[in-house]
Structures are given as C-alpha cells and as structure tokens.
Protein backbone atom coordinates (compact mmCIF):
# COMPACT_ATOMS: atom_id res chain seq x y z
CA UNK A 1 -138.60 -43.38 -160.25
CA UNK A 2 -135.13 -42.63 -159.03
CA UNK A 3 -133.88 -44.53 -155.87
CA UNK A 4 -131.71 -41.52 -155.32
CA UNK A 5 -133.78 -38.73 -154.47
CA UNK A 6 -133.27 -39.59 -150.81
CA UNK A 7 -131.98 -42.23 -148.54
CA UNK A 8 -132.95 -46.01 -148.82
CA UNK A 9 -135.58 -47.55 -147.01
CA UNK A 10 -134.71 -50.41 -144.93
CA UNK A 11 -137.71 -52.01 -143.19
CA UNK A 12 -137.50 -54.27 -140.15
CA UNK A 13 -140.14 -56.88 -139.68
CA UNK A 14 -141.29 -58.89 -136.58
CA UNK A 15 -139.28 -61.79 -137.47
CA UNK A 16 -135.98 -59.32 -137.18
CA UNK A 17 -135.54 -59.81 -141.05
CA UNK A 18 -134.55 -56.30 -142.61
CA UNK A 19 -135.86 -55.28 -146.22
CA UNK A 20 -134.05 -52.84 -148.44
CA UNK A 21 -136.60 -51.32 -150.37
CA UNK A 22 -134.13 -49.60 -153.06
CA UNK A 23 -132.46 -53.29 -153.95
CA UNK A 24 -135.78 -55.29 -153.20
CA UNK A 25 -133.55 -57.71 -151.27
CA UNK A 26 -133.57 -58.88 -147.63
CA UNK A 27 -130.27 -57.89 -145.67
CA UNK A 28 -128.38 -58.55 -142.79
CA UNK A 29 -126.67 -56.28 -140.09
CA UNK A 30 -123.38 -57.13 -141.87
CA UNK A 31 -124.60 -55.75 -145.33
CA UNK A 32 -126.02 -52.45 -143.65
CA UNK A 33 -122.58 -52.34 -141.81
CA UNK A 34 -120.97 -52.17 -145.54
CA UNK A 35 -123.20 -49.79 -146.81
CA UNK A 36 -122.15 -47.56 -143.97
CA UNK A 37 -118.92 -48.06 -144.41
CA UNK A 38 -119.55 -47.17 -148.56
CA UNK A 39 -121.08 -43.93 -147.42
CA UNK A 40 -124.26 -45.23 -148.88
CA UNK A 41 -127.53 -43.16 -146.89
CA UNK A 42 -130.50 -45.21 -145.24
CA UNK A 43 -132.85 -45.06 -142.44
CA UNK A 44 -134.72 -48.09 -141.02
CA UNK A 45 -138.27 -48.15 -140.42
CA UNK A 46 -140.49 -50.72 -138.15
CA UNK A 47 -141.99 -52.20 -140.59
CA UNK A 48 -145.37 -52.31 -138.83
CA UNK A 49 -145.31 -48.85 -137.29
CA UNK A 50 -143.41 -47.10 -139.91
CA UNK A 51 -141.12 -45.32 -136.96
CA UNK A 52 -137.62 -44.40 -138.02
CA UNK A 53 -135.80 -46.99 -135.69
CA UNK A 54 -132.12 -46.35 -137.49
CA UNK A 55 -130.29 -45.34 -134.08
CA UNK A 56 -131.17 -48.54 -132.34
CA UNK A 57 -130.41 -50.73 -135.41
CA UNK A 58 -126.74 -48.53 -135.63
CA UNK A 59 -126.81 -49.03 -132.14
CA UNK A 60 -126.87 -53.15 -132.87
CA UNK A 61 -124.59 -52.54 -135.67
CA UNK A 62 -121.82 -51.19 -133.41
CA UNK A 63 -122.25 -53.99 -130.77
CA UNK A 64 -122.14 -57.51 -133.16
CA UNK A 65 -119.05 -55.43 -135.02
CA UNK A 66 -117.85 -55.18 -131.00
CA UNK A 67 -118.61 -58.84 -129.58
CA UNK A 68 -117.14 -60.51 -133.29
CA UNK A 69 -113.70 -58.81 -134.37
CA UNK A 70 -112.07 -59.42 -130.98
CA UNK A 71 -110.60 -55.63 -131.93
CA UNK A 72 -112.47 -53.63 -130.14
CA UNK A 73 -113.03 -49.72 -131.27
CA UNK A 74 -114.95 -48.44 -128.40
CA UNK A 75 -112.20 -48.96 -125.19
CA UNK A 76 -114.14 -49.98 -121.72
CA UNK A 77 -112.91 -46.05 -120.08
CA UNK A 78 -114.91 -44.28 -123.00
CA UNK A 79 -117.68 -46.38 -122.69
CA UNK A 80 -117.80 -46.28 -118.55
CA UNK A 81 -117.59 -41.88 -119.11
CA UNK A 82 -120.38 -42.25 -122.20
CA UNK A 83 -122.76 -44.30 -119.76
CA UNK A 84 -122.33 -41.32 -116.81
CA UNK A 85 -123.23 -39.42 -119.12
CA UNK A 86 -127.00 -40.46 -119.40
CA UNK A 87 -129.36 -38.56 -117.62
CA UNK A 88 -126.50 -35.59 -116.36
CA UNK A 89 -127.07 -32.30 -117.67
CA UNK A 90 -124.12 -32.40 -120.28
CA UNK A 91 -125.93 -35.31 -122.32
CA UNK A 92 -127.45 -32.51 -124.64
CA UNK A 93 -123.66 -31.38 -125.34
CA UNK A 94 -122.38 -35.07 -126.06
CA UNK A 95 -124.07 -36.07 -129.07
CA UNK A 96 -123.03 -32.77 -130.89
CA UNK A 97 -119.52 -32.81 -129.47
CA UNK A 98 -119.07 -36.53 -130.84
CA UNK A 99 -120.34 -35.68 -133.86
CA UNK A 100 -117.65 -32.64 -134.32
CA UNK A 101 -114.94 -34.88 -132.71
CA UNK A 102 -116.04 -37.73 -135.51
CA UNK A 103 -116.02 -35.41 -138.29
CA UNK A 104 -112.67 -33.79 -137.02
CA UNK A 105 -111.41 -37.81 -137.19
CA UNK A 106 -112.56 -38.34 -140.40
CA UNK A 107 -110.79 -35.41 -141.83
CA UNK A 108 -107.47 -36.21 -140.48
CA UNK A 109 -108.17 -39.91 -141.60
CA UNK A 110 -105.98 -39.79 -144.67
CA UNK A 111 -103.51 -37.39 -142.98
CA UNK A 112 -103.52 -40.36 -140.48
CA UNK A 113 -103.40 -43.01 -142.50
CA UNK A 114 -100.59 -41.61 -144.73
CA UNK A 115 -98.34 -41.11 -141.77
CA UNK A 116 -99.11 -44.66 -140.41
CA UNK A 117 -98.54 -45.95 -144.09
CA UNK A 118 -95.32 -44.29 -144.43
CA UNK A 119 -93.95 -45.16 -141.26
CA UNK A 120 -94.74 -49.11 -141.20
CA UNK A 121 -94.13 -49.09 -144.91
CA UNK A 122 -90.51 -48.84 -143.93
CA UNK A 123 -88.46 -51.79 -142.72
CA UNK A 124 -90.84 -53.43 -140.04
CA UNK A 125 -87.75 -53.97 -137.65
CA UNK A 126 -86.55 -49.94 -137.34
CA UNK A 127 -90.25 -48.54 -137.97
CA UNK A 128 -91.25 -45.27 -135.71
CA UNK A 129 -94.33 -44.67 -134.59
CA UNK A 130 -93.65 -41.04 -133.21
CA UNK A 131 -95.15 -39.46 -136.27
CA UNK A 132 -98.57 -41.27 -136.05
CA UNK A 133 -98.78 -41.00 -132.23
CA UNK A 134 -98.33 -36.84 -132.58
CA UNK A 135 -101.01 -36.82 -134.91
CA UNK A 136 -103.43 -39.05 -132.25
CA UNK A 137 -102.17 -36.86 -129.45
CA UNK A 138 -102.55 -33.57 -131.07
CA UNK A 139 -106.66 -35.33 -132.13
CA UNK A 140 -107.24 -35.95 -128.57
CA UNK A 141 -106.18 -32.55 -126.98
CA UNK A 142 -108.08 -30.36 -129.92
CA UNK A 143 -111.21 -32.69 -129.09
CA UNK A 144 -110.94 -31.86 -125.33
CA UNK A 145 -110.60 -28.05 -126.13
CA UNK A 146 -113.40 -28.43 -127.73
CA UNK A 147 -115.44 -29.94 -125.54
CA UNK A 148 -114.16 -27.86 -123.27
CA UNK A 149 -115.66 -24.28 -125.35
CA UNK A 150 -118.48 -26.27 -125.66
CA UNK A 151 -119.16 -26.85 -121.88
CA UNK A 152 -117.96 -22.57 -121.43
CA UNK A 153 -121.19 -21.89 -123.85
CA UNK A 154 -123.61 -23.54 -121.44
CA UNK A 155 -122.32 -22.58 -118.47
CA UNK A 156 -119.70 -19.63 -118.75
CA UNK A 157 -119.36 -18.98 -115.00
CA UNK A 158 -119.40 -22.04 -113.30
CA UNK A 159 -116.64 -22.76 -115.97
CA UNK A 160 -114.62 -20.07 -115.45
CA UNK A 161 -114.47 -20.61 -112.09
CA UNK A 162 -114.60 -24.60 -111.55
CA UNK A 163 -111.62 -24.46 -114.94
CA UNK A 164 -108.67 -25.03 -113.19
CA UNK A 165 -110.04 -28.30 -111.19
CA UNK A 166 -111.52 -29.78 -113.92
CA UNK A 167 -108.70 -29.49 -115.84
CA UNK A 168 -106.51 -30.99 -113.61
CA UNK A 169 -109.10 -33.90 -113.07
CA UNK A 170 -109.40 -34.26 -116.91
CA UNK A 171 -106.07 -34.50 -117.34
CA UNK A 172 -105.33 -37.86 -116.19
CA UNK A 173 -108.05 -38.83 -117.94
CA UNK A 174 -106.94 -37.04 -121.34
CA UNK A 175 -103.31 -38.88 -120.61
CA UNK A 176 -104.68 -42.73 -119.89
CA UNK A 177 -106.80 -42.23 -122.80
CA UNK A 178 -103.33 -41.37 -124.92
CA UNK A 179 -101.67 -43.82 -123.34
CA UNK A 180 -104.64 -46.38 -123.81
CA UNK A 181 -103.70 -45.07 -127.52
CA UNK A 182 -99.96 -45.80 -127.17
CA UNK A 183 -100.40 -49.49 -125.84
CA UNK A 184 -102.83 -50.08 -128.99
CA UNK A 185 -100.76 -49.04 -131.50
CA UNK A 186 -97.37 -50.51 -129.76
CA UNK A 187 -99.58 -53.89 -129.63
CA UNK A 188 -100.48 -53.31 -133.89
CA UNK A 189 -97.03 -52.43 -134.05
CA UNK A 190 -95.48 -55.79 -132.28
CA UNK A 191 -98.23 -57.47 -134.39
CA UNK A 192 -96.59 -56.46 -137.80
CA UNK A 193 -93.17 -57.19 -136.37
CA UNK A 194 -94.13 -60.82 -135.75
CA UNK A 195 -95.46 -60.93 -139.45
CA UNK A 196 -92.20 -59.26 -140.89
C-alpha cells in the first residue's frame, strides 16, 4: 500500500483540525506550508463532504505567511490589479498567465539566486546590485509580453488596435512595479549593510 501512488490526503474537520492521512498525524497550516515548500503533493478534503477544498486552505496558507513575517511577498499594487480582476472578462486569462509567470520565476530562481549570492557575497560595503536588478527587470518585461500575446489570442483586434494605449497605460504600471522592486531590494540591501 504505497503512499506514493498519488498525492496525500489531508482532511479538514469541523473543529479546523487538519489530518494527513499518509503520516496519520494531525497538522497545522505551518507544516502544510513546509511541505509546499519541500515540493511534497497534497490536496485537502472537507472531511465531512469529501470536496477538494485545497485552493481555499492555500488561499489561508498565503495570508497567516502574509499577516506573520512582517515581509510581505504579495505588494498592496498587485493585489489592488488581482482583485479588479474578479468578475472582468480577462479573469479566465489570469490564472494561466500566473501560472506561466510562476513557473518562468521558478526557473530563473537559481539563475537569481546565484547572481544575488555572488554579488552580496562580496564585501557588504562596495556590493552592486545591478546584476540582480537586470535579471528582475528583464522577469517583469518577458511576463508582460506575455500577458500581453496572451490577451492578442482572445481578442486579436481589439488588441491590435487598443495596443498602443494600453501600452502606454501599462507602462507606468510595469515601471512602479520595478521600482517597487528596486526599493525592496535597496531596503534588503541596507539591511545586510547594517549587519556587516
């Protein structure tokens, strides 16, 4: 009877207490938040009702790793443009395109990481964070082309002919988020300083 064969079963009772089936052990938001984070596959079921209620729980994951770190992930602009989203006619197109803009993240994630690692490995005082920066900026403007084929596939002539206005209102957008970006990492950046 292999645990294996699929992803573990987490059930959520009444009393909010979640049961992992493959360990036989209650757990707690934080443990499912490390199994995530160990790449480990489960959905979570109602325990009464046996519906697959894994979104919401994810959902509740995201917002007790928001409200306790004090470092946020999620800045207040993307979450004001991912709430207008609801209920307009791109909200089919976000899902997949943060999916592909996730996956396109995790990819670079070493490349990223490497940079960063090289760059404040050296002497905190004269460290420079153009490298990393590039590789955030260049992330950012490949995710907007994206999103912006994306949008051309649902609607290629009110695209073609709307382009050069949305572009021009995106950019501003596309530039605070980079420089909501900049101020982040320059704040990390003074952090380490104070440490060295």
């Amino acid at each position: 009877m292999s645990k294996k064969d699929g992803p573990v079963i987490i059930k959520k009772y009444a009393n909010r207490r979640l049961y992992n089936t493959g360990t036989s052990t209650y757990v707690t938001l934080d443990d499912l938040a490390v199994m995530v984070k160990k790449g480990e596959d489960f959905t979570v079921q109602d325990a009464k009702s046996g519906d697959d209620i894994t979104h919401s729980v994810l959902t509740q994951i995201i917002f007790e790793q928001e409200s306790k770190t004090g470092n946020t992930l999620l800045p207040v602009s993307f979450l004001r443009q991912l709430i207008s989203f609801y209920g307009d006619q791109l909200q089919m197109v976000v899902p997949s395109y943060l999916e592909q803009s996730m996956a396109a993240l995790s990819e670079q994630q070493e490349q990223v990481r490497d940079q960063l690692s090289r760059q404040l490995g050296e002497n905190p005082m004269t460290k420079n964070m153009q490298i990393p920066m590039q590789v955030m900026e260049e992330t950012v403007r490949r995710n907007t082309e994206m999103f912006q084929k994306a949008m051309a596939m649902f609607s290629p002539f009110a695209m073609g002919a709307q382009a050069p206005a949305k572009d021009e209102a995106k950019k501003p957008v596309v530039d605070k988020d980079i420089d909501d970006l900049k101020s982040q990492l320059k704040a990390l950046q003074d952090k380490i300083n104070s440490i060295g």
